[in-house]
N, C-alpha and C. Protein backbone atom coordinates (compact mmCIF):
# COMPACT_ATOMS: atom_id res chain seq x y z
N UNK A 1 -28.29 45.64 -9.47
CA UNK A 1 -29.46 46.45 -9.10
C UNK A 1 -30.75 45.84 -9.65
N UNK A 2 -30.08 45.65 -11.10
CA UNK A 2 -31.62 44.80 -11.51
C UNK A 2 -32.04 43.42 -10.87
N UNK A 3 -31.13 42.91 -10.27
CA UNK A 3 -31.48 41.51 -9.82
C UNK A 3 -32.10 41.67 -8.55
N UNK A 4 -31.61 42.93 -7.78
CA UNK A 4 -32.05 43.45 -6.64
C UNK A 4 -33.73 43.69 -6.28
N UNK A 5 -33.90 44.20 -7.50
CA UNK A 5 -35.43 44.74 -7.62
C UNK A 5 -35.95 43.72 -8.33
N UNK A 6 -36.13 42.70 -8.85
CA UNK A 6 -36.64 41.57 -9.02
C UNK A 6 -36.87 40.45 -7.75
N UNK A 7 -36.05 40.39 -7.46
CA UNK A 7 -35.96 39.86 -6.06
C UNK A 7 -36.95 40.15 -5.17
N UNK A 8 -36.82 41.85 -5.01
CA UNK A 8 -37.30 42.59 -3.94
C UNK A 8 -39.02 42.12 -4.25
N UNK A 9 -39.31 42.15 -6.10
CA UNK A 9 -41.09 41.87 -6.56
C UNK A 9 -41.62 40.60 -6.54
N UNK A 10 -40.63 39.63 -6.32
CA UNK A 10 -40.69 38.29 -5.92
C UNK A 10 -41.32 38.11 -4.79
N UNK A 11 -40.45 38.58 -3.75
CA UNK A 11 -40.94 38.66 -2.43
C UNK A 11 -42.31 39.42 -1.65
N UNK A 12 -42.43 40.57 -2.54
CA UNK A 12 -43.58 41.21 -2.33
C UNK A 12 -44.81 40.56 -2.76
N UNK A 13 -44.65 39.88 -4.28
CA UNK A 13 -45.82 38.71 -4.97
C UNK A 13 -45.83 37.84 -4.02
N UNK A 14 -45.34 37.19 -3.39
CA UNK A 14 -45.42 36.41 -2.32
C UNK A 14 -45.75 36.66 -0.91
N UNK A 15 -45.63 37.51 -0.52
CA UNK A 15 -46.44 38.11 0.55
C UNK A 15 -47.56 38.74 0.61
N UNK A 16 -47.70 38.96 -0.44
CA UNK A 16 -49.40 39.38 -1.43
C UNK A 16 -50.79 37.92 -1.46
N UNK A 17 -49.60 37.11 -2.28
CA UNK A 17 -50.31 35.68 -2.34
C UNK A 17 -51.06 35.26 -1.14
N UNK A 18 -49.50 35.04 0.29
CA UNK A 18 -50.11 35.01 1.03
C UNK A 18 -51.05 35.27 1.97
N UNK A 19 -50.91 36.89 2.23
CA UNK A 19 -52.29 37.74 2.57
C UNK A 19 -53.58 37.12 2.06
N UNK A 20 -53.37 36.91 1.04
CA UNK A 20 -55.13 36.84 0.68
C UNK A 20 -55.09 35.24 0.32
N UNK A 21 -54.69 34.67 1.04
CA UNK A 21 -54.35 33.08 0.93
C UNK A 21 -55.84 32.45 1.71
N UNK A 22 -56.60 32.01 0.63
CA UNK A 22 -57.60 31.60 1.63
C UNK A 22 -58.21 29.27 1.94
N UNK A 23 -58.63 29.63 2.66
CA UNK A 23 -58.30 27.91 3.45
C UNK A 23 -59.67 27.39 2.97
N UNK A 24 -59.38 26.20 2.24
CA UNK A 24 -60.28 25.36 1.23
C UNK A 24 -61.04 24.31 2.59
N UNK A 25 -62.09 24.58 3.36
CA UNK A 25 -62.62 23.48 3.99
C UNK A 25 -63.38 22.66 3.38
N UNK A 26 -63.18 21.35 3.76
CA UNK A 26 -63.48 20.15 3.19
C UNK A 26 -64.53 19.49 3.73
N UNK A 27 -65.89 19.42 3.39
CA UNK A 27 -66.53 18.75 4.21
C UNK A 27 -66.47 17.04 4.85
N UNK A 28 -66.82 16.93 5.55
CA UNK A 28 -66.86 15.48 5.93
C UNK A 28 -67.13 14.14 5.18
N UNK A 29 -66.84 13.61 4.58
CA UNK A 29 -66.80 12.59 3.42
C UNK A 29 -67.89 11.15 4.35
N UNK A 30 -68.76 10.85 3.17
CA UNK A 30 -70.03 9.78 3.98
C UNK A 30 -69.01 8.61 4.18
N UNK A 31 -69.22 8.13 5.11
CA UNK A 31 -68.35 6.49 5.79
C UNK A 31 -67.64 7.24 6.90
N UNK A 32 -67.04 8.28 6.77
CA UNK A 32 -65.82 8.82 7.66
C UNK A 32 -66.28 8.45 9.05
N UNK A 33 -65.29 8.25 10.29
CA UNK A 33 -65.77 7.69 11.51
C UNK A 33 -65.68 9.33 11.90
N UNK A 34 -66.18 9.43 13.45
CA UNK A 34 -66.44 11.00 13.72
C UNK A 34 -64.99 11.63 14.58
N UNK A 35 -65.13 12.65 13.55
CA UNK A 35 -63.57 13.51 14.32
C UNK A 35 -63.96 13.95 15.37
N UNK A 36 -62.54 13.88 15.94
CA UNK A 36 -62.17 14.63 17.23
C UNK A 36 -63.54 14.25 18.15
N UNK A 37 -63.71 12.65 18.52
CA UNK A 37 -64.80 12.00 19.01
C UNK A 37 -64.40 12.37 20.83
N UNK A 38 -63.02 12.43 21.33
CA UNK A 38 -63.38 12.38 22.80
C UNK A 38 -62.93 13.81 22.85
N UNK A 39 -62.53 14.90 22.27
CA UNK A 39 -62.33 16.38 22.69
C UNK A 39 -63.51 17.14 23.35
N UNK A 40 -63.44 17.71 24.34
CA UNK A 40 -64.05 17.77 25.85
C UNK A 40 -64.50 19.41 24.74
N UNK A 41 -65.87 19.66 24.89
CA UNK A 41 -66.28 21.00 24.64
C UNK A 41 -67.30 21.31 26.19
N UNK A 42 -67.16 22.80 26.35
CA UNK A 42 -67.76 23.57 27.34
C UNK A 42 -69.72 23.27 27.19
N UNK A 43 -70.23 22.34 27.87
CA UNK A 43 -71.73 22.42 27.54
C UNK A 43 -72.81 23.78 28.36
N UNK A 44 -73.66 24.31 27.88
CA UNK A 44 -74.69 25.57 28.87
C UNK A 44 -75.07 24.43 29.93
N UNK A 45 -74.69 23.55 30.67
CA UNK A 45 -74.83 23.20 31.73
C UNK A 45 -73.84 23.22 33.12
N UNK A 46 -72.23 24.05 32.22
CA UNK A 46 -71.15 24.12 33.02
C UNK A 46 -70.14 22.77 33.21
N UNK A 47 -70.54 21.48 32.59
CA UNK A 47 -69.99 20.71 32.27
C UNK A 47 -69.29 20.23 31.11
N UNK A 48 -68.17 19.55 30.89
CA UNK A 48 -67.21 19.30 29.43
C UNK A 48 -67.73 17.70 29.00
N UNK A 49 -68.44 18.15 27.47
CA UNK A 49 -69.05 16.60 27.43
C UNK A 49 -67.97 16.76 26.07
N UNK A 50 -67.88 15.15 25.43
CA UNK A 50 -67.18 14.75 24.10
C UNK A 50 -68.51 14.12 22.77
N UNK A 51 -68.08 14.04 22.17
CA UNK A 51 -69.08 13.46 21.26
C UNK A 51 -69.40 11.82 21.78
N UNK A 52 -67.95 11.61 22.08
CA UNK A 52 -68.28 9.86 22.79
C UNK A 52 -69.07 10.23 23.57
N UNK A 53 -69.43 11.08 24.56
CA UNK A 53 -70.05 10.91 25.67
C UNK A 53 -71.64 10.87 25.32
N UNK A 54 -71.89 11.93 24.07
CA UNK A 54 -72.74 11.86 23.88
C UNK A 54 -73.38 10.57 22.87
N UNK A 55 -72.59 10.56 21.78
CA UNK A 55 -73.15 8.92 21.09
C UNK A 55 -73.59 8.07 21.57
N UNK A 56 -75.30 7.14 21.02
CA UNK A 56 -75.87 6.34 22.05
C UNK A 56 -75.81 5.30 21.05
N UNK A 57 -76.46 4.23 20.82
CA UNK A 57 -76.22 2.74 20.73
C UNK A 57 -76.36 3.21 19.07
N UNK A 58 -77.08 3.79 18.53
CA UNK A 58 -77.47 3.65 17.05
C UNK A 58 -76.90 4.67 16.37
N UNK A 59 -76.09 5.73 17.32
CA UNK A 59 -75.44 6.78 16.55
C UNK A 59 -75.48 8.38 17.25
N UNK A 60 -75.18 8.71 16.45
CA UNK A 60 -74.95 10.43 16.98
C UNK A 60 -75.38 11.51 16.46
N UNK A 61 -76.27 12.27 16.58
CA UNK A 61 -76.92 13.37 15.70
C UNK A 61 -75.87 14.77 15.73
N UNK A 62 -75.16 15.20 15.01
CA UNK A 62 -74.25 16.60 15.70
C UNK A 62 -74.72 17.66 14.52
N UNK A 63 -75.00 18.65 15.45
CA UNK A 63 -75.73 19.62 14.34
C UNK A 63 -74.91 20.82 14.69
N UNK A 64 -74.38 21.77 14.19
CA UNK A 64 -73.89 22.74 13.50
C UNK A 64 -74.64 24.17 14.01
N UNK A 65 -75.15 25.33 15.32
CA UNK A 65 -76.02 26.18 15.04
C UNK A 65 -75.56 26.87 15.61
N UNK A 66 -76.32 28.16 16.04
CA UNK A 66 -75.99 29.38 17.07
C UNK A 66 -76.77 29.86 17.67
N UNK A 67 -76.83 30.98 18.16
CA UNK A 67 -77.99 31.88 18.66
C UNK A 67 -78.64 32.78 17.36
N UNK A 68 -77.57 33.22 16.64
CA UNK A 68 -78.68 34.77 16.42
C UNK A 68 -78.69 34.27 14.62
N UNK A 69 -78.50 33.39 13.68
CA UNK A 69 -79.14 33.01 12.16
C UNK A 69 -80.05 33.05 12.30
N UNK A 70 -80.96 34.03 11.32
CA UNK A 70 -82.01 33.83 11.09
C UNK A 70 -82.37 32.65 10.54
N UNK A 71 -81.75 31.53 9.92
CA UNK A 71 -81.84 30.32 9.05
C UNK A 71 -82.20 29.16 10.37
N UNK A 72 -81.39 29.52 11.82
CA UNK A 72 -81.73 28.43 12.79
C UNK A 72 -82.97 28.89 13.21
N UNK A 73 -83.56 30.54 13.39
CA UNK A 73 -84.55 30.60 14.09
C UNK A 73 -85.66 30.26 13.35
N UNK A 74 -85.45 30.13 11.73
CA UNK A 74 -86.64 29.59 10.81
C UNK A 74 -86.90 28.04 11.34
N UNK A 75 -85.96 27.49 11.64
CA UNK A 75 -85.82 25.66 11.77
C UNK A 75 -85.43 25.35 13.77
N UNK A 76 -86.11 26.49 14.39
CA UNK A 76 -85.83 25.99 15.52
C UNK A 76 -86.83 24.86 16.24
N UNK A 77 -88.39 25.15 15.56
CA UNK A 77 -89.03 24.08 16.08
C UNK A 77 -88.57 22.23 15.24
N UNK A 78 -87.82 22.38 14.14
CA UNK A 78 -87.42 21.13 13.81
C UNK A 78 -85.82 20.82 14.13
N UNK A 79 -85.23 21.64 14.77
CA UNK A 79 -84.16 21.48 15.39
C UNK A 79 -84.78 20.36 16.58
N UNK A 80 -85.57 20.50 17.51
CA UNK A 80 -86.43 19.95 18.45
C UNK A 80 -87.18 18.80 18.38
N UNK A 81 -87.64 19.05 17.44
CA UNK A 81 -88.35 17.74 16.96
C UNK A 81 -87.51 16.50 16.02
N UNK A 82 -86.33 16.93 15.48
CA UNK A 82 -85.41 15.81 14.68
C UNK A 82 -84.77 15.93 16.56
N UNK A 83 -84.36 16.27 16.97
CA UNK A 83 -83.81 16.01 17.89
C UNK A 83 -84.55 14.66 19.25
N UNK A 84 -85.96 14.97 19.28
CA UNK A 84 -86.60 14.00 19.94
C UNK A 84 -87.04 12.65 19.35
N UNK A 85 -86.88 13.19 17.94
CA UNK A 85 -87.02 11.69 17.21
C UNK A 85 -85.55 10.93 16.99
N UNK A 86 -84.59 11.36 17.29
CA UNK A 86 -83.15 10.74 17.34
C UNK A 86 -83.13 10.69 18.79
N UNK A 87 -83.53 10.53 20.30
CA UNK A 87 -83.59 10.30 20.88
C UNK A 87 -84.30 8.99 21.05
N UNK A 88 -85.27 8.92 20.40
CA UNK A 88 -86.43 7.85 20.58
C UNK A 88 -86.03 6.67 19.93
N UNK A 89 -84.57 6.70 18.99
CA UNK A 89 -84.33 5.90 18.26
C UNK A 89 -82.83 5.90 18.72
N UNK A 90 -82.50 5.98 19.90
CA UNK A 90 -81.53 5.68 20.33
C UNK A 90 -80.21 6.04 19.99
N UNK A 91 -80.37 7.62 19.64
CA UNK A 91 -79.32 8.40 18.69
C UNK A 91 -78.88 9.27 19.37
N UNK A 92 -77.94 9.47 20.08
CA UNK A 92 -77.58 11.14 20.58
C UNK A 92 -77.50 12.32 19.87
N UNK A 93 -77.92 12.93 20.95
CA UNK A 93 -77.99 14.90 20.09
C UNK A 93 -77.03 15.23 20.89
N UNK A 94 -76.39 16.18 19.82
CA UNK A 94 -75.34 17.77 19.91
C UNK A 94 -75.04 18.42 19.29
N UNK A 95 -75.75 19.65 20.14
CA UNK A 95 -75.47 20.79 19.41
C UNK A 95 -74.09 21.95 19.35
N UNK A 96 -73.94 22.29 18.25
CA UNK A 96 -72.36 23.07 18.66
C UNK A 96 -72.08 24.65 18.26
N UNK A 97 -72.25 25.16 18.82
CA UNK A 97 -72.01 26.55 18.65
C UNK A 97 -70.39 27.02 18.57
N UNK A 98 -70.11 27.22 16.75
CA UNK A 98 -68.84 27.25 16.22
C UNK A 98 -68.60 28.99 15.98
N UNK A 99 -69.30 30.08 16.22
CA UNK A 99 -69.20 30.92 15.94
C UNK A 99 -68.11 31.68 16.75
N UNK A 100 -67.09 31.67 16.60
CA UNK A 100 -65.81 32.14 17.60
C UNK A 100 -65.48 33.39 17.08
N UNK A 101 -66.08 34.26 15.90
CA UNK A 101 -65.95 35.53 15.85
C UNK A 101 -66.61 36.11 16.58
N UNK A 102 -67.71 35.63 17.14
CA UNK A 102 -69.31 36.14 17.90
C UNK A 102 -69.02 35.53 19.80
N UNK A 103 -68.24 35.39 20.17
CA UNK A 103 -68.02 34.91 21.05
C UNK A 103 -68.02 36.20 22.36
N UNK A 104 -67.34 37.11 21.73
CA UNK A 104 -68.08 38.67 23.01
C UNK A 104 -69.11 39.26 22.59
N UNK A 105 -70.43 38.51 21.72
CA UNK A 105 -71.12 39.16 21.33
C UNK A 105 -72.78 38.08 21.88
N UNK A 106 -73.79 37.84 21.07
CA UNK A 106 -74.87 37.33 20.58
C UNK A 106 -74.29 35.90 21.01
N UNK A 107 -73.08 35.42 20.50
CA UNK A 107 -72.81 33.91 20.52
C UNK A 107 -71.77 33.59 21.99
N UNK A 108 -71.77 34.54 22.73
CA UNK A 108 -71.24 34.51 23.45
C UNK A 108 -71.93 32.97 24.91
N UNK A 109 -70.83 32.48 25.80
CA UNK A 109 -71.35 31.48 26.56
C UNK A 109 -72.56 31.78 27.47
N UNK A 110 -72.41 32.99 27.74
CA UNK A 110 -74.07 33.04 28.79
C UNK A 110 -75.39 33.53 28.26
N UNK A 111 -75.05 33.99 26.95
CA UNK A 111 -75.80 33.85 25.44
C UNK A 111 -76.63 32.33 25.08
N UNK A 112 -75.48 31.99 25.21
CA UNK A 112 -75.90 30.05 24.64
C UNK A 112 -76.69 29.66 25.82
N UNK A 113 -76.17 29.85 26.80
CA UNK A 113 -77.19 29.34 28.35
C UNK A 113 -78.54 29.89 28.14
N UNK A 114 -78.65 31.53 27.82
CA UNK A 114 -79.98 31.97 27.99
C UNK A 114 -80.28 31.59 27.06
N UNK A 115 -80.27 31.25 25.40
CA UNK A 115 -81.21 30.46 24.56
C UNK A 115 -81.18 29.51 24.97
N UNK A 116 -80.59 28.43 24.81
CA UNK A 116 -81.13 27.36 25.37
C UNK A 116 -81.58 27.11 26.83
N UNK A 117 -82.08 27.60 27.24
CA UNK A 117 -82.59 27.87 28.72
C UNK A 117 -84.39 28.47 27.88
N UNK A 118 -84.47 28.99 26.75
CA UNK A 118 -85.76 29.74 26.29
C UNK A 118 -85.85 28.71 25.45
N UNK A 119 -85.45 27.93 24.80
CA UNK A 119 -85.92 27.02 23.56
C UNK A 119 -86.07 25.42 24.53
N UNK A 120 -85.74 25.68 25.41
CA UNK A 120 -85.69 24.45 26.09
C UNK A 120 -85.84 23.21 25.95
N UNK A 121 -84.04 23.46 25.85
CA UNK A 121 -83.19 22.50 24.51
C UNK A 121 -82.72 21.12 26.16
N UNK A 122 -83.22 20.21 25.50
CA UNK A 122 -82.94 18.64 26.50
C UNK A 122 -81.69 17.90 26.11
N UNK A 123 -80.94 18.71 25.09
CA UNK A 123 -79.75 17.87 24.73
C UNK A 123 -78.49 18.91 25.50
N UNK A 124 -77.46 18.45 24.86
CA UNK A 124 -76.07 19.17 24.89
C UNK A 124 -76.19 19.98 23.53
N UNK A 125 -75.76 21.34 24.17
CA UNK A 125 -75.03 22.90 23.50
C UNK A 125 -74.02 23.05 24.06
N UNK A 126 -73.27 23.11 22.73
CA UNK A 126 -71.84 23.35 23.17
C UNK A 126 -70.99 24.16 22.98
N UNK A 127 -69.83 24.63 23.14
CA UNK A 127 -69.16 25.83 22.83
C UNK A 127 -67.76 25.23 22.24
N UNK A 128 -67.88 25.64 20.58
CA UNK A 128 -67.14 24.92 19.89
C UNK A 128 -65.24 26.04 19.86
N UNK A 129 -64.74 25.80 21.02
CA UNK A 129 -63.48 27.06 20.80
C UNK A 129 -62.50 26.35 19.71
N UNK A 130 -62.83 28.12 19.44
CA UNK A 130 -61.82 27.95 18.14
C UNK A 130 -62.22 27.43 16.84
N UNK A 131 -63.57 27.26 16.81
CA UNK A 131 -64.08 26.32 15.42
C UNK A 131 -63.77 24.82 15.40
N UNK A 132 -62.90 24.44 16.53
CA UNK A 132 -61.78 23.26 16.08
C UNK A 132 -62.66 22.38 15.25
N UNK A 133 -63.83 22.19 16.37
CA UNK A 133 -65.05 20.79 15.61
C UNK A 133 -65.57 21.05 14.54
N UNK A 134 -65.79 22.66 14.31
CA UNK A 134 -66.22 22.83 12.70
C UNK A 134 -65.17 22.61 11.55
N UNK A 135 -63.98 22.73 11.89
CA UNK A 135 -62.99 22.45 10.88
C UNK A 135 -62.45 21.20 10.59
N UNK A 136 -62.84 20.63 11.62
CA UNK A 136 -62.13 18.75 11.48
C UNK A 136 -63.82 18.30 10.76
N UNK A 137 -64.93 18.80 10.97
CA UNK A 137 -66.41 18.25 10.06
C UNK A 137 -66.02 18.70 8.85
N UNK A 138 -65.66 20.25 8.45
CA UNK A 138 -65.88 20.68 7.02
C UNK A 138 -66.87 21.51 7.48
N UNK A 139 -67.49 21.81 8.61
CA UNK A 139 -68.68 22.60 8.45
C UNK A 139 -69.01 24.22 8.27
N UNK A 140 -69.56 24.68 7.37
CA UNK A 140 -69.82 25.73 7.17
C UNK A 140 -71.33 26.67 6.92
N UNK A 141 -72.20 26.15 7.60
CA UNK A 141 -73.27 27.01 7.62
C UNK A 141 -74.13 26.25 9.56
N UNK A 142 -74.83 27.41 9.71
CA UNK A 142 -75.68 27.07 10.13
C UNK A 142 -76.97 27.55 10.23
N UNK A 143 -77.97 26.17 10.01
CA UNK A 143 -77.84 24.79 10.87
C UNK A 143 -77.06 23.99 9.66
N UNK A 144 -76.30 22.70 9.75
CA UNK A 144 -75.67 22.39 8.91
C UNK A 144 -75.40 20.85 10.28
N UNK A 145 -75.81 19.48 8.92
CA UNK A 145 -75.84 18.33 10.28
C UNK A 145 -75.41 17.44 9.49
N UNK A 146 -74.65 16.95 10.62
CA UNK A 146 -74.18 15.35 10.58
C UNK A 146 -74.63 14.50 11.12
N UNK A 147 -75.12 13.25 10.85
CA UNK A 147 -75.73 12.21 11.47
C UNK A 147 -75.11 10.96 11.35
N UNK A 148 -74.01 10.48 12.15
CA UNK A 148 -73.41 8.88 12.34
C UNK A 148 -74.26 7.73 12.86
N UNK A 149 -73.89 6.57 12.51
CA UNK A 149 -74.84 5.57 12.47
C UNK A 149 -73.75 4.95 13.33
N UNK A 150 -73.47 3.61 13.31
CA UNK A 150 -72.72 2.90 13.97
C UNK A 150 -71.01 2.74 13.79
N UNK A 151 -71.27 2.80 12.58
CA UNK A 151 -69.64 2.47 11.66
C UNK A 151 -69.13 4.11 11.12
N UNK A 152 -70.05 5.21 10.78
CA UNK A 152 -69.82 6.26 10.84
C UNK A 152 -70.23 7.44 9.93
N UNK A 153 -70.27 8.23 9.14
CA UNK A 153 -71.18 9.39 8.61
C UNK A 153 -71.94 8.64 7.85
N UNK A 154 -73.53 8.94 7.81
CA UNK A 154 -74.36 8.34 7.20
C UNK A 154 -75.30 9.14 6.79
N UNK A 155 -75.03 10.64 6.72
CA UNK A 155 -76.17 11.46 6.31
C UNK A 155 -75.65 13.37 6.83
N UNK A 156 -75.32 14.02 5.50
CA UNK A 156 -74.59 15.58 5.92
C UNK A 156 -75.48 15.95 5.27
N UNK A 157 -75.86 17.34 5.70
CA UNK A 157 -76.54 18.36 4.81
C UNK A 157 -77.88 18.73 5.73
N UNK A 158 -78.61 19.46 4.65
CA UNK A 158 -79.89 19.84 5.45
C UNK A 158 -80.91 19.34 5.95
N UNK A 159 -81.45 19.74 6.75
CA UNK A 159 -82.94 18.66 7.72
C UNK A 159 -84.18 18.46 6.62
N UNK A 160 -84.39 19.68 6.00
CA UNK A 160 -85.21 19.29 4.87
C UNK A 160 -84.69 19.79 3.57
N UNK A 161 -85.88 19.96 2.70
CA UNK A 161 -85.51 20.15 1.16
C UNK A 161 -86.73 21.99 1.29
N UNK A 162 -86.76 22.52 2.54
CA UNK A 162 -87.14 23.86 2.62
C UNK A 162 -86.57 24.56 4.23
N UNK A 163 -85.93 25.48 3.97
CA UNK A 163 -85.55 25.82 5.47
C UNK A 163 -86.52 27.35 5.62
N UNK A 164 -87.03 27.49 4.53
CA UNK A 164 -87.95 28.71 5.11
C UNK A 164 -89.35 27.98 5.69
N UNK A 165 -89.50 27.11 5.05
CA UNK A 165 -91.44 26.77 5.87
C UNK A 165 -91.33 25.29 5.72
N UNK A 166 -91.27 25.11 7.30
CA UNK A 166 -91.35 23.62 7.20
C UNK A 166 -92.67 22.96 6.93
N UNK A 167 -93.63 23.07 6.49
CA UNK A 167 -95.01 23.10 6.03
C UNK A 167 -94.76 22.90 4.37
N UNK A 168 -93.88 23.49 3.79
CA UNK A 168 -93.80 23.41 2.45
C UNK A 168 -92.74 22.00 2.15
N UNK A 169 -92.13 21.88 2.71
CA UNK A 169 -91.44 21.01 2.74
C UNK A 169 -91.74 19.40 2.11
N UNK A 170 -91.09 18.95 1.05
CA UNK A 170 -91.38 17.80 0.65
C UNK A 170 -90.75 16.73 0.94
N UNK A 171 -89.39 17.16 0.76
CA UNK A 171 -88.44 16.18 1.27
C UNK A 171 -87.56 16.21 2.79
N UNK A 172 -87.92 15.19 3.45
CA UNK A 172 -87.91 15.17 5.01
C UNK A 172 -86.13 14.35 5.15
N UNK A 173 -85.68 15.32 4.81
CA UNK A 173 -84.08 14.26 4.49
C UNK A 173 -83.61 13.44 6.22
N UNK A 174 -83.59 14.46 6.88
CA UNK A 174 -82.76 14.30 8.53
C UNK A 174 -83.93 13.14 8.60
N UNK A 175 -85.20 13.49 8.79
CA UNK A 175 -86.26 12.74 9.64
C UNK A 175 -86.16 10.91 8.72
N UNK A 176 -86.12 11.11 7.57
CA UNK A 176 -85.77 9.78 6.68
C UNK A 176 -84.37 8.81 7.55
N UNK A 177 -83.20 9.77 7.39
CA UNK A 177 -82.07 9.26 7.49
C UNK A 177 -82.37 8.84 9.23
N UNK A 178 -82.83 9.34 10.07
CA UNK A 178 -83.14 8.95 11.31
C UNK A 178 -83.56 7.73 11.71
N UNK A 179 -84.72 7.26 10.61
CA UNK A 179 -85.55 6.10 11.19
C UNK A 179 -85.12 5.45 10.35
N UNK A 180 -83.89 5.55 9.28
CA UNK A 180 -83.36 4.05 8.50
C UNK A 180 -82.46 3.74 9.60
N UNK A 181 -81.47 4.64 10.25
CA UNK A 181 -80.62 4.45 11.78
C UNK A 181 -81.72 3.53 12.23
N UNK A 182 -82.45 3.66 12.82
CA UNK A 182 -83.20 3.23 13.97
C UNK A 182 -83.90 2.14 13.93
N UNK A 183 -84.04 1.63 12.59
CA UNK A 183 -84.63 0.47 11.63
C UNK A 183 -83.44 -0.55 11.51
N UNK A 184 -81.77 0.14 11.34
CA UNK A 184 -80.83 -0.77 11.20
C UNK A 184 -80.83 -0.42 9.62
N UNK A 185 -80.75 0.26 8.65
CA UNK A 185 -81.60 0.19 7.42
C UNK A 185 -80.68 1.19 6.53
N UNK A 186 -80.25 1.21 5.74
CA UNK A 186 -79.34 2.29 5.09
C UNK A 186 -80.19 3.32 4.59
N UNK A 187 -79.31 4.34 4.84
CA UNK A 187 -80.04 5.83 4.04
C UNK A 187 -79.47 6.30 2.47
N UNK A 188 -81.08 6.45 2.14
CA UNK A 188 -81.00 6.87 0.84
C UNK A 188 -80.59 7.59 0.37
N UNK A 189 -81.35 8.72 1.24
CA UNK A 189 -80.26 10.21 0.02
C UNK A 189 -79.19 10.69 1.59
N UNK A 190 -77.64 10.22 1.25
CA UNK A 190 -76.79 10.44 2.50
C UNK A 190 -76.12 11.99 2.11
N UNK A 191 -76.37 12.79 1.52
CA UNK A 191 -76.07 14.17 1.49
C UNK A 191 -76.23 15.13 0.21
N UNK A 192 -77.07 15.72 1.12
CA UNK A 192 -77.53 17.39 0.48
C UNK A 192 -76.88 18.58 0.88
N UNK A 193 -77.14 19.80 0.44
CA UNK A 193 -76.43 20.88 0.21
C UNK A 193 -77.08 21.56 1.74
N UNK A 194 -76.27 22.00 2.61
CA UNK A 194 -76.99 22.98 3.79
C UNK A 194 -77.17 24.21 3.55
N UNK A 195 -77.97 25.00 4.28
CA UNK A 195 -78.78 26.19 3.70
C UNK A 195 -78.66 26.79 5.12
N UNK A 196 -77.52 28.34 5.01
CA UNK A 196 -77.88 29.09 6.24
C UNK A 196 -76.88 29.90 6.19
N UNK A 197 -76.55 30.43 7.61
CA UNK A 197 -75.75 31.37 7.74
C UNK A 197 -73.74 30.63 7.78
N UNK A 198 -72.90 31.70 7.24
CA UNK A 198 -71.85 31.14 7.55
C UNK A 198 -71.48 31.31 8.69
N UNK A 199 -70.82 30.11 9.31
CA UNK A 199 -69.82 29.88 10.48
C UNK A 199 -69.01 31.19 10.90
N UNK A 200 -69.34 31.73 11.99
CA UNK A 200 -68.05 33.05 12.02
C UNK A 200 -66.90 32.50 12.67
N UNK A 201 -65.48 32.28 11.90
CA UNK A 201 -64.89 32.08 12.20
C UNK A 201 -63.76 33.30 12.37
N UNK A 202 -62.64 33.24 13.45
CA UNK A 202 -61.94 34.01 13.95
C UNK A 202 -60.96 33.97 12.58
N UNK A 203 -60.86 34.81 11.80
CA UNK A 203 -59.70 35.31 10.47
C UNK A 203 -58.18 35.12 11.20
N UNK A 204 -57.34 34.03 10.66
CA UNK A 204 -56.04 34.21 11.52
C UNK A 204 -55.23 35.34 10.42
């Protein structure tokens, strides 16, 4: 009997453990080449683009956002503007909307069409199902960015060193790491801490 009920608290500690078992994401380590590079995501244009598709000669800008953070709508005009300056330097933009708890809601796909249809966004938005792309990056806030160069991560973390006023802002991290890409030129500071809302991810 006694071995019975030991047994029985064994098993219960262990099904306890597991309940509240929670999953250590890892962010993306600098050098790493880019995950899950040809997996086809849903773009607000009705077409399935990959990160290959989007990567241009000097690299790949992939940024991390949503519709409704207040942290992206503080940084939406430099969402735009790092975005046209990684264009000009021969860098692809994409954007990925990982919020799959918010998916019948705010973050939902004809959600993502009508913001970016109002911010009038010239790159790819994408619809990240399932988180998959946020979990193979490590990513957990948004806005929250990765920037690959040729050989592969060359710059994670935030666009600046202020996400409330880009006016206050001293340190221009994204806009730096952009034009050493575009120069051929290594980047200095290759990762800072991102500042924003967490990723809603679907709780399995």
């Amino acid at each position: 009997m006694k071995k019975s009920l030991q047994l029985v608290s064994i098993i219960a500690l262990f099904l306890i453990a597991t309940a509240f078992k929670t999953v250590t994401i890892q962010e993306l380590a600098i050098g790493s080449e880019i995950p899950k590079a040809d997996h086809k995501m849903m773009s607000v244009t009705g077409k399935e683009v990959s990160l290959t598709d989007v990567k241009e000669e000097n690299g790949l800008l992939v940024i991390f956002s949503c519709n409704t953070c207040p942290y992206v709508k503080l940084t939406e005009a430099r969402i735009k503007e790092v975005a046209t300056l990684a264009t000009k330097n021969k860098i692809g933009v994409i954007v990925v909307n990982s919020n799959e708890a918010q998916r019948d809601a705010d973050d939902s796909f004809e959600e993502m069409k009508k913001y970016a249809k109002a911010q009038f966004y010239n790159f790819s938005y994408v619809v990240d199902k399932n988180s998959e792309l946020a979990n193979a990056f490590g990513a957990t806030r948004t806005p929250h960015i990765f920037l690959f160069d040729k050989k592969g991560l060359a710059y994670r973390g935030a666009i600046d060193d202020n996400i409330k006023d880009a006016n206050d802002a001293k340190e221009h991290f994204l806009k730096d790491a952009i034009m050493a890409l575009g120069a051929g030129k290594a980047v200095k500071i290759n990762s800072t801490k991102s500042v924003g809302c967490s990723i809603k991810r679907v709780e399995e």
